[in-house]
C-alpha atoms as a PDB file:
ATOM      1  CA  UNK A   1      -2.206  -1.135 -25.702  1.00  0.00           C
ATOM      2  CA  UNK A   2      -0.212   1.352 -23.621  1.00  0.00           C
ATOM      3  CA  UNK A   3      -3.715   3.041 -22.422  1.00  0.00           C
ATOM      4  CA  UNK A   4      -5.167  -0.580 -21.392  1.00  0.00           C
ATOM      5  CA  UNK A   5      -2.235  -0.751 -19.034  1.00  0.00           C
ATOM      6  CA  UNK A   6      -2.799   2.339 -17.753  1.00  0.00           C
ATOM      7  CA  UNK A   7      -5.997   1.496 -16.467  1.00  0.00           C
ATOM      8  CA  UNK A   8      -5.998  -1.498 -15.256  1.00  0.00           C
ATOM      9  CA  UNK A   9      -2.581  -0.833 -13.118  1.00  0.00           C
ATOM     10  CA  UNK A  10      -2.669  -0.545  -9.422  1.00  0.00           C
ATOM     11  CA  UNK A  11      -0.300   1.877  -7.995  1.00  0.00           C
ATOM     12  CA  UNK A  12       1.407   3.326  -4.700  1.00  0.00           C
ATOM     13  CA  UNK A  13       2.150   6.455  -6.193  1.00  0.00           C
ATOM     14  CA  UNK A  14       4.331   8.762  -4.786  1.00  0.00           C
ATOM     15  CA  UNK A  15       2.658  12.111  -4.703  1.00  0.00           C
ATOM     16  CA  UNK A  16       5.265  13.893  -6.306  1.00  0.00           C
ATOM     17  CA  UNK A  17       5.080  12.123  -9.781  1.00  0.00           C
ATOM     18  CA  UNK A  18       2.214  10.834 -12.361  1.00  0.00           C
ATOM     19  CA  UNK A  19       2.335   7.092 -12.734  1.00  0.00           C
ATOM     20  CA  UNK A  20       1.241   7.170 -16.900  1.00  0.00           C
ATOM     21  CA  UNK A  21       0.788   4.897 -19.206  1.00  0.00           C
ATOM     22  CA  UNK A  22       4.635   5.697 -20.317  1.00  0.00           C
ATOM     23  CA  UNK A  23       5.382   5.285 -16.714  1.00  0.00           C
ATOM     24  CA  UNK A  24       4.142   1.780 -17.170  1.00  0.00           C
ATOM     25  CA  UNK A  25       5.284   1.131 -20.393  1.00  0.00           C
ATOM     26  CA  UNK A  26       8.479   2.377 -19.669  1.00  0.00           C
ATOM     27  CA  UNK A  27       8.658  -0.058 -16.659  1.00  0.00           C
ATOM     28  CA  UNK A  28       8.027  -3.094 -18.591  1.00  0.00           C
ATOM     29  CA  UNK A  29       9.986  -2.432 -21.821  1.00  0.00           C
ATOM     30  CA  UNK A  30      12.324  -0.039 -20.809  1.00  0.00           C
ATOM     31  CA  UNK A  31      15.775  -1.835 -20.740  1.00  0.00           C
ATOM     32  CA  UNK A  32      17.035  -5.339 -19.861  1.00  0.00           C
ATOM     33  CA  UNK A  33      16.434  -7.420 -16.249  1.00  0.00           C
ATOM     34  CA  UNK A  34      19.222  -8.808 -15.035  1.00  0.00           C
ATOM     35  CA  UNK A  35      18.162 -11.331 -12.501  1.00  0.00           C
ATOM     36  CA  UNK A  36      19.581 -11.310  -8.542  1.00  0.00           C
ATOM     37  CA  UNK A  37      17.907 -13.855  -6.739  1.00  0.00           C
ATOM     38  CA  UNK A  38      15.142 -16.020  -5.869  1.00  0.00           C
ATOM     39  CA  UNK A  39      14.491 -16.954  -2.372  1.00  0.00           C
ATOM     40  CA  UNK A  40      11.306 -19.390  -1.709  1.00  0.00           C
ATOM     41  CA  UNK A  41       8.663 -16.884  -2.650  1.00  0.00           C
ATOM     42  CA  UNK A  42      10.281 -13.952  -4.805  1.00  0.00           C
ATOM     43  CA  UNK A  43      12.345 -13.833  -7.673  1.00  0.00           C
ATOM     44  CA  UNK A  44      14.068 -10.608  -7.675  1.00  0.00           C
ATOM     45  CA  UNK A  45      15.534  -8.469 -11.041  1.00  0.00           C
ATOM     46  CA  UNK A  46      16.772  -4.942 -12.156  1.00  0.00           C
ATOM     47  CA  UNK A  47      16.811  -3.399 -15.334  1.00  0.00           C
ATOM     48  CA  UNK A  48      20.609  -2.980 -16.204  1.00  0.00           C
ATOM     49  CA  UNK A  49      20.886   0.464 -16.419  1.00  0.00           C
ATOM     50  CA  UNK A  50      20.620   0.944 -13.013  1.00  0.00           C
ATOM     51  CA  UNK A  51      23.909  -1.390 -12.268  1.00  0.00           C
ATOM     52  CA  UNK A  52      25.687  -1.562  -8.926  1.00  0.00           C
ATOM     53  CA  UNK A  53      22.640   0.485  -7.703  1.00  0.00           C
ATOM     54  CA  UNK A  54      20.187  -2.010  -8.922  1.00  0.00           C
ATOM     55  CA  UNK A  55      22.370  -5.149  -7.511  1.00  0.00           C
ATOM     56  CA  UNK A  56      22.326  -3.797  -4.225  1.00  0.00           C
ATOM     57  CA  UNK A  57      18.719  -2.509  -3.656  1.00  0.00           C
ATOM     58  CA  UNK A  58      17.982  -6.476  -4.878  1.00  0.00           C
ATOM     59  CA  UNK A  59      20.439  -7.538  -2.073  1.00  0.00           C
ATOM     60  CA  UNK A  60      18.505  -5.811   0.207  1.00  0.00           C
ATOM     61  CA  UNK A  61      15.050  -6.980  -0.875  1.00  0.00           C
ATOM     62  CA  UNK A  62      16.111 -10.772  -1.136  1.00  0.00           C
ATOM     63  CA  UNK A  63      17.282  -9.971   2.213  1.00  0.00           C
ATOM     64  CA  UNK A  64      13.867  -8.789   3.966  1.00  0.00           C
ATOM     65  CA  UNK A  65      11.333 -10.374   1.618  1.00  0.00           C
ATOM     66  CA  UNK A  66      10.626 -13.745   3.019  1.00  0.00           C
ATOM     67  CA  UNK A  67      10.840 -12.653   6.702  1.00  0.00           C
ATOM     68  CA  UNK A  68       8.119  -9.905   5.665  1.00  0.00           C
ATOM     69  CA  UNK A  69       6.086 -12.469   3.518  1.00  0.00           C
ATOM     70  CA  UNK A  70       6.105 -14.452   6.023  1.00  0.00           C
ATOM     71  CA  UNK A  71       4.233 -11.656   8.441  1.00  0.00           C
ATOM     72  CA  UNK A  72       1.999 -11.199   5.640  1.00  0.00           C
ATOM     73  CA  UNK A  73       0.907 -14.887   5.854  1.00  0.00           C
ATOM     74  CA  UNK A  74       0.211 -14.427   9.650  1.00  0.00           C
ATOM     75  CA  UNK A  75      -1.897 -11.237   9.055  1.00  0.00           C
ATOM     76  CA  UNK A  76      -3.733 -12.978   6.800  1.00  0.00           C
ATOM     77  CA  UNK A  77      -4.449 -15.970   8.832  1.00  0.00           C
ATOM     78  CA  UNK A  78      -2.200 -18.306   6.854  1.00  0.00           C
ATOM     79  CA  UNK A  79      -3.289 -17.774   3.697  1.00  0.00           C
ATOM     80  CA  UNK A  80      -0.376 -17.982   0.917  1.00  0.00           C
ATOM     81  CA  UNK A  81      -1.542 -16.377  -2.526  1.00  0.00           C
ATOM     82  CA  UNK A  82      -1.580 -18.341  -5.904  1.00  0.00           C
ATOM     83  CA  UNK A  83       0.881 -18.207  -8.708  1.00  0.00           C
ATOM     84  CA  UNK A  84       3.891 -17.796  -6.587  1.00  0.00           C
ATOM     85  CA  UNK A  85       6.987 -16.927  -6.624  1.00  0.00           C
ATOM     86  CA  UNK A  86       6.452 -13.263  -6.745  1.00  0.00           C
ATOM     87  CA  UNK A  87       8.149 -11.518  -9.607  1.00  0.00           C
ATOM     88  CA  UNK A  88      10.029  -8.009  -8.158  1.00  0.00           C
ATOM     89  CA  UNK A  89      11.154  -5.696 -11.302  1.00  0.00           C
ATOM     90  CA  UNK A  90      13.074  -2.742  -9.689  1.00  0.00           C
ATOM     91  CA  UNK A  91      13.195  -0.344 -12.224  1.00  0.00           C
ATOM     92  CA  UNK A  92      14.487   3.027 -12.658  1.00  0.00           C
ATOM     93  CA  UNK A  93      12.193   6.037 -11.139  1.00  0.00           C
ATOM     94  CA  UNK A  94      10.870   7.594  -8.378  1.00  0.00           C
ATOM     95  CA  UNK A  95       6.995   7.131  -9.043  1.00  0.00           C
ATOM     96  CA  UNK A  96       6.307   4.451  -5.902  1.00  0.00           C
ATOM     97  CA  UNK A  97       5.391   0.610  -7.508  1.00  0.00           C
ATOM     98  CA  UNK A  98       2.346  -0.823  -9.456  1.00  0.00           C
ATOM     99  CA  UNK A  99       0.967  -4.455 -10.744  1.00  0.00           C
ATOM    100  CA  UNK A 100      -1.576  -4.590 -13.553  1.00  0.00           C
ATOM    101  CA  UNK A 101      -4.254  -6.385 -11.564  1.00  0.00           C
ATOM    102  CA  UNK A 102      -5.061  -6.778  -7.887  1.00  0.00           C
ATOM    103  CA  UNK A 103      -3.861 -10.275  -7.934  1.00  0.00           C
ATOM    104  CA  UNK A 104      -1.064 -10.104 -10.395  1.00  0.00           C
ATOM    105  CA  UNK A 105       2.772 -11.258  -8.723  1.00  0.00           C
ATOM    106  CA  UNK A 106       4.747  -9.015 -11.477  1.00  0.00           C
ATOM    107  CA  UNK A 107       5.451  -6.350  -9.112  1.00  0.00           C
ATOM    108  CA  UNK A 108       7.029  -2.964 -10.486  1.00  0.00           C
ATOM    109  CA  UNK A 109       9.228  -1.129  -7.818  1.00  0.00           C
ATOM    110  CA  UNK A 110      11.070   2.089  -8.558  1.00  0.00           C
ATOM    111  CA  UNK A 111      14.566   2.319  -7.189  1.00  0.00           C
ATOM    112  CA  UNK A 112      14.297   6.134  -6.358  1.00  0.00           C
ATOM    113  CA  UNK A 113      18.105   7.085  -6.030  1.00  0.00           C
ATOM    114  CA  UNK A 114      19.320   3.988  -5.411  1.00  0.00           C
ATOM    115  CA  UNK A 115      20.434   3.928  -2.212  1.00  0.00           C
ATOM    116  CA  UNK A 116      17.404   2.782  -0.117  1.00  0.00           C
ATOM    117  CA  UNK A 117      16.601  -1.266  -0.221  1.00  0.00           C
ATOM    118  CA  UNK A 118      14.180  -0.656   2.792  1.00  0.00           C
ATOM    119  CA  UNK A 119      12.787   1.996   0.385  1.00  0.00           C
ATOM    120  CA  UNK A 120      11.531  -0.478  -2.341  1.00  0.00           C
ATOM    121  CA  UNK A 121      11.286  -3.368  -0.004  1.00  0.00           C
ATOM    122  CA  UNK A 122       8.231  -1.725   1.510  1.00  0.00           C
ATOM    123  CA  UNK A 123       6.971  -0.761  -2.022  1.00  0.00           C
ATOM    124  CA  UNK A 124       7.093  -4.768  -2.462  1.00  0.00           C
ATOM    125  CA  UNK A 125       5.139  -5.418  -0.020  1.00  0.00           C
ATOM    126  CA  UNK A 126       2.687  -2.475  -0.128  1.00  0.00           C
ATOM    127  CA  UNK A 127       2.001  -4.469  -3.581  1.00  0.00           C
ATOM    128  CA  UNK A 128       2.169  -7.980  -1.947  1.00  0.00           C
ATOM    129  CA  UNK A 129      -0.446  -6.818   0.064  1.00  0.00           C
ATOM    130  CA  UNK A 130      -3.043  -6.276  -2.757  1.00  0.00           C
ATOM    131  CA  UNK A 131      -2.337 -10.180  -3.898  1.00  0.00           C
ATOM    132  CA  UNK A 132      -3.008 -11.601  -0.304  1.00  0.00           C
ATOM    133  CA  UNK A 133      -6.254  -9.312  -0.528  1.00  0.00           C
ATOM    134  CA  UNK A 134      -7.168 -10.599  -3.666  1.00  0.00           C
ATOM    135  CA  UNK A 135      -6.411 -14.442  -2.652  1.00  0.00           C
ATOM    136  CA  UNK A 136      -8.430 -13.291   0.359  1.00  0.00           C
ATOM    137  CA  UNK A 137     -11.559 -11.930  -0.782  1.00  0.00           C
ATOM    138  CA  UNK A 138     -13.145 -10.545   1.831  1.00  0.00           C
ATOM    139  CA  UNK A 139     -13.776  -7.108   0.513  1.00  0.00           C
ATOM    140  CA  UNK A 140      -9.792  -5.142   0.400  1.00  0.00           C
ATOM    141  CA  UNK A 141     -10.355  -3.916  -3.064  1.00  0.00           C
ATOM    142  CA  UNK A 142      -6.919  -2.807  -4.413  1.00  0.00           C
ATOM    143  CA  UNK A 143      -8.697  -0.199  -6.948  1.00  0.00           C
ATOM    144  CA  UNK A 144     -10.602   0.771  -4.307  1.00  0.00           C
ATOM    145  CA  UNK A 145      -9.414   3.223  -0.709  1.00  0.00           C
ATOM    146  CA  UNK A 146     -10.286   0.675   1.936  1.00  0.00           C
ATOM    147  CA  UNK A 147      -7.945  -1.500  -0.476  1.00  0.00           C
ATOM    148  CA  UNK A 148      -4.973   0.744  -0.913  1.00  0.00           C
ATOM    149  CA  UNK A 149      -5.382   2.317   2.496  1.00  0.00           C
ATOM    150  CA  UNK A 150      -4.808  -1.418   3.565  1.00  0.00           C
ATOM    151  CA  UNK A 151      -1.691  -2.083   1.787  1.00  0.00           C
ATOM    152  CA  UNK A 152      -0.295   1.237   3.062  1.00  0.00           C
ATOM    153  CA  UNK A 153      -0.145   0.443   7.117  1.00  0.00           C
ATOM    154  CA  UNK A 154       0.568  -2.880   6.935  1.00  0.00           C
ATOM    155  CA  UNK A 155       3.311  -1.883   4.807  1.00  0.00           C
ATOM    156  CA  UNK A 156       3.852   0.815   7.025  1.00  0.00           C
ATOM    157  CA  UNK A 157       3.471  -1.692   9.941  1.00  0.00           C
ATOM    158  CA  UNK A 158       6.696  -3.919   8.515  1.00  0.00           C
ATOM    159  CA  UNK A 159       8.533  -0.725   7.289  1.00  0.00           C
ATOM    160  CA  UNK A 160       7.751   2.152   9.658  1.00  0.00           C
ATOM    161  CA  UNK A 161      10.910   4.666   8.536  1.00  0.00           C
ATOM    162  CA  UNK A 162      10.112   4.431   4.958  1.00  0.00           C
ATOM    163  CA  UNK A 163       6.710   6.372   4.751  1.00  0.00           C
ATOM    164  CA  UNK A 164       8.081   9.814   4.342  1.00  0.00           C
ATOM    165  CA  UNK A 165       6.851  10.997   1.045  1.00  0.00           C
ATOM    166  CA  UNK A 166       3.999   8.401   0.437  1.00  0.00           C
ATOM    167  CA  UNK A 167       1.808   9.743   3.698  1.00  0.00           C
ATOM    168  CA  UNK A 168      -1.734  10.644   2.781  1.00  0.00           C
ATOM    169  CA  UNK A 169      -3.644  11.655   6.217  1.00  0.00           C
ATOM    170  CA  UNK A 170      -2.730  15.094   5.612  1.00  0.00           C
ATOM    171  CA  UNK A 171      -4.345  15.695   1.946  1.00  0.00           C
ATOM    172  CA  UNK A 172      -7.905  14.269   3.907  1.00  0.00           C
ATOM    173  CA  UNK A 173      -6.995  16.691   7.307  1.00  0.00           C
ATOM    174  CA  UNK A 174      -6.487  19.849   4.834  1.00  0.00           C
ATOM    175  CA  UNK A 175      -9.914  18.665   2.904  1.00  0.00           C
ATOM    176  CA  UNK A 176     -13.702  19.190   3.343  1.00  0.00           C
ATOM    177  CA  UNK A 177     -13.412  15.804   4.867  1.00  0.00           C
ATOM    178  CA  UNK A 178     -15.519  13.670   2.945  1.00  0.00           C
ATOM    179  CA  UNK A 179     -16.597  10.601   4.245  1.00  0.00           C
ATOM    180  CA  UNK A 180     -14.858   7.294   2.755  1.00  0.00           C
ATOM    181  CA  UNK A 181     -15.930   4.931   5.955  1.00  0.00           C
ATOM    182  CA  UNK A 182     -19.150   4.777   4.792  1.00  0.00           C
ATOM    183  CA  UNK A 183     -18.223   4.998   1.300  1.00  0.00           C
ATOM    184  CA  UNK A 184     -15.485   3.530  -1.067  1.00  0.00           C
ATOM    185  CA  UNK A 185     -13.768   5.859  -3.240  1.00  0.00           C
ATOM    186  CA  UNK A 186     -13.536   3.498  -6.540  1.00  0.00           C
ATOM    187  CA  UNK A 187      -9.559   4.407  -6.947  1.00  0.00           C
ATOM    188  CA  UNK A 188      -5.928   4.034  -5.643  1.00  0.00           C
ATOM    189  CA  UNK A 189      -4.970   6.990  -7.114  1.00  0.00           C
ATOM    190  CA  UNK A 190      -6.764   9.673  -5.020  1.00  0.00           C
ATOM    191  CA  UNK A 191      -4.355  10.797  -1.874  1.00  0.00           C
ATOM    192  CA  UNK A 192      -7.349  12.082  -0.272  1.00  0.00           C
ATOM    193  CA  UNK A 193      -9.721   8.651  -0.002  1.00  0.00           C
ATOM    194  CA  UNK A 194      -6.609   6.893   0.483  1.00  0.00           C
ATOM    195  CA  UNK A 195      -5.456   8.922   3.390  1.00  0.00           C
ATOM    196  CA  UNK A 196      -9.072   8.720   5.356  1.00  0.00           C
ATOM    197  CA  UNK A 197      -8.814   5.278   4.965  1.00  0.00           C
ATOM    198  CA  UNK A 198      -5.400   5.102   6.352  1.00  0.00           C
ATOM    199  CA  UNK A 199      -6.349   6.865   8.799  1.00  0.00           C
ATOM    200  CA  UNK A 200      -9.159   4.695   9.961  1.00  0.00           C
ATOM    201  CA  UNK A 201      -7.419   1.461   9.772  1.00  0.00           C
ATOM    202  CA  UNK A 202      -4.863   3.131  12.318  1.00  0.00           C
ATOM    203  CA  UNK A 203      -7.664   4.094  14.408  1.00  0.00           C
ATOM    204  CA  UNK A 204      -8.756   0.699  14.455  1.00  0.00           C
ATOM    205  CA  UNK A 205      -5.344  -0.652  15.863  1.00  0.00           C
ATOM    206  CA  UNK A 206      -4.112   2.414  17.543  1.00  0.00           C
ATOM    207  CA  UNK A 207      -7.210   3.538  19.197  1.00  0.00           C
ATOM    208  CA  UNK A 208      -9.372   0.973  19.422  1.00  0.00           C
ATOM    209  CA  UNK A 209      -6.772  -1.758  19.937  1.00  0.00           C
ATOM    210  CA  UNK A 210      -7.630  -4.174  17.410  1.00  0.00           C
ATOM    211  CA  UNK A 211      -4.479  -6.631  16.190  1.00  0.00           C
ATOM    212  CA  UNK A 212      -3.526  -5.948  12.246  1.00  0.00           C
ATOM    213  CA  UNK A 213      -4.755 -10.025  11.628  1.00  0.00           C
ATOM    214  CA  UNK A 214      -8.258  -9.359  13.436  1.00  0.00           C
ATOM    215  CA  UNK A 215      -8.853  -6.346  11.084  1.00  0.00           C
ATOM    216  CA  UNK A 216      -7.801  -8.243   8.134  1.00  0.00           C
ATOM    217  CA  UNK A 217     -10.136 -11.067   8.880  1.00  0.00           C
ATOM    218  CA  UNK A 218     -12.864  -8.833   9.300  1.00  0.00           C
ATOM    219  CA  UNK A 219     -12.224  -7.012   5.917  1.00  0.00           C
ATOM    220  CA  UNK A 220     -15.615  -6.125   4.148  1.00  0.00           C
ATOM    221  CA  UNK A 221     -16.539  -3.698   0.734  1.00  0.00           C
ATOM    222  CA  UNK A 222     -16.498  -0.883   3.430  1.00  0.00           C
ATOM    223  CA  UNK A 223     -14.715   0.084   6.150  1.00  0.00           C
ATOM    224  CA  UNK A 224     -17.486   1.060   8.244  1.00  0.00           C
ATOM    225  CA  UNK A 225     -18.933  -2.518   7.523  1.00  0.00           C
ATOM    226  CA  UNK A 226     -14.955  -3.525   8.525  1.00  0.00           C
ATOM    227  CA  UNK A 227     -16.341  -1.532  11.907  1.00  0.00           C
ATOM    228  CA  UNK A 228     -19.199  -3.102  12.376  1.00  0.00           C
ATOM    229  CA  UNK A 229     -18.094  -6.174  12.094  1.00  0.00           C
ATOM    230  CA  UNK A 230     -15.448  -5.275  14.728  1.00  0.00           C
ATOM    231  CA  UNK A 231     -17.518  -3.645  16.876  1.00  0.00           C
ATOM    232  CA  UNK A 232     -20.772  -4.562  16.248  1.00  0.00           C
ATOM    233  CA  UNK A 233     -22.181  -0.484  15.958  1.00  0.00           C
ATOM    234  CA  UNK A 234     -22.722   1.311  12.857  1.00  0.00           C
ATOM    235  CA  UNK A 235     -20.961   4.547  14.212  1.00  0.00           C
ATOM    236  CA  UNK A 236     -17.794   3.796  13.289  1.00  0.00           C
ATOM    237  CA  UNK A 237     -17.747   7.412  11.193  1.00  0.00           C
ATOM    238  CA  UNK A 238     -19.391   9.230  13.776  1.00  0.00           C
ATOM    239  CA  UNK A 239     -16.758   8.329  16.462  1.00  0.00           C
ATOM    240  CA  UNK A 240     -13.823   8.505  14.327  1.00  0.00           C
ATOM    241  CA  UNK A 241     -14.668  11.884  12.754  1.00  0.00           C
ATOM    242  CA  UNK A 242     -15.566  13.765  15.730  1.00  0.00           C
ATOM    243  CA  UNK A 243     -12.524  12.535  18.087  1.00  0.00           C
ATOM    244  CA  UNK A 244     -10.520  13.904  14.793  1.00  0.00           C
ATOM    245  CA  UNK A 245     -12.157  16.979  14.527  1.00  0.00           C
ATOM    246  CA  UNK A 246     -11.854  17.545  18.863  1.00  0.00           C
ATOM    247  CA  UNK A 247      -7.408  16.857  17.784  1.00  0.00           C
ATOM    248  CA  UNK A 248      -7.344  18.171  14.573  1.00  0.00           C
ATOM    249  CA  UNK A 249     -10.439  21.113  14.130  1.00  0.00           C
ATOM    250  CA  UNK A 250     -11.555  21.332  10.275  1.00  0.00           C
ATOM    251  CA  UNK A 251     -10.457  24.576   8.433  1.00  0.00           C
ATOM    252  CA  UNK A 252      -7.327  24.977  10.613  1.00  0.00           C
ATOM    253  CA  UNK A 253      -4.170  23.633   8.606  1.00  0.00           C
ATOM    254  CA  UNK A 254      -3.154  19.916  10.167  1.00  0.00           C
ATOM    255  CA  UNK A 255       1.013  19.744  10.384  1.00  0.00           C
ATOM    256  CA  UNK A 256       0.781  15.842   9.537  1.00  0.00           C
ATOM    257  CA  UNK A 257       3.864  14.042   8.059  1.00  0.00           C
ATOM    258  CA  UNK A 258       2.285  10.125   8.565  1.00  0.00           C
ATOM    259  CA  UNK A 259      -0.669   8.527   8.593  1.00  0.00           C
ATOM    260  CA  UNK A 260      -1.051   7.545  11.927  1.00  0.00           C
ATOM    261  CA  UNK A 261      -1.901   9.821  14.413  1.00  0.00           C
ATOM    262  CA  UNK A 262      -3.318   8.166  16.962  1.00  0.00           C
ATOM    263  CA  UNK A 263      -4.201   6.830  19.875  1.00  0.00           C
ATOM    264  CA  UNK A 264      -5.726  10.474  21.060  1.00  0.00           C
END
């Protein structure tokens, strides 16, 4: 059962840890919830173990939730997911957050060292993201890069301090480069996919200048079809990989901390 739940879980995983099937397991059976809150949309809960820690990283989510849900709902044109109120486990860890499906509320949130609510409220709603895309269904696939590249800037977007450690752009800079515009990696887990795909939805708002809701309406199974749609061409790789390449030239190690670098 533990090995189903590995793969069928959805992560943001913080590069420096593994999220495993003990990870998960762990997460869900790992000590007792004691429950904080519930505002209109979340119900918010700590395992025990983590005490005062865990009460005040709550405190802070119950405090930030609904104002970011409610952003959420604009970006997504109004649309309010099924099978609400969310459920928001913080947990003890340092491995990011996961859900077991794309449009699963149980949301798993790792409290890191306790001391950061703005920390696991973006986790929250790096995994919120995933459900509106699911209630959505215009093509953000969670297990997919366009998918988790999405729920990375717009919780970037709402959270812009609490990135450091979870940026991706760099592992695609320092790579060959392979092209996931044209092409879906089918995973969350890979920091490379994820971070070209980061990467191009900035370029999309930053560069281009397209709002965060008019790139979520257009989303599509690729994010060169996202492009097109947008901007009616097909060279949405072409342009986007060459002005990187003119910034950033392949082979020569790129100093990137986020995942937006951009506009250029």
């Amino acid at each position: 059962m533990i090995d189903i739940a590995d793969q069928i879980a959805h992560v943001l995983r913080h590069p420096d840890e593994a999220v495993t099937a003990e990870t998960i397991y762990r997460s869900h059976h790992g000590g007792v919830f004691v429950s904080a809150g519930t505002t209109e949309h979340f119900h918010v809960e700590y395992q025990r173990y983590l005490g005062y820690a865990g009460q005040q990283l709550a405190r802070g989510v119950l405090g930030d939730c609904e104002a970011d849900f409610l952003q959420l709902t604009d970006w997504f044109g109004g649309l309010v997911p099924q099978h609400l109120p969310f459920r928001v486990s913080i947990v003890r860890g340092s491995f990011g957050a996961f859900h077991d499906t794309c449009a699963d509320t149980h949301l798993h949130c790792a409290a890191f060292d306790g001391h950061n609510a703005e920390l696991v409220e973006m986790l929250n709603m790096a995994e919120a993201v995933e459900v509106f895309s699911a209630g959505q269904n215009a093509g953000w696939d969670c297990s997919a890069s366009n998918g988790e590249g999405l729920s990375r800037v717009l919780a970037t977007a709402l959270h812009p301090t609490q990135l450091d450690g979870f940026a991706t752009a760099g592992d695609w800079l320092n790579s060959p480069r392979k092209n996931f515009v044209d092409h879906n990696d089918q995973t969350d887990r890979n920091p490379t996919s994820t971070g070209c795909a980061a990467l191009f939805l900035n370029y999309l708002h930053h560069q281009l200048g397209h709002t965060w809701t008019t790139i979520v309406a257009h989303g599509r199974p690729t994010l060169a079809a996202t492009y097109h749609a947008l901007q009616n061409s097909d060279d949405g790789w072409e342009r986007f990989s060459t002005l990187l390449a003119a910034h950033y030239p392949p082979g020569r190690y790129a100093h990137v901390t986020t995942d937006n670098v951009f506009p250029l």
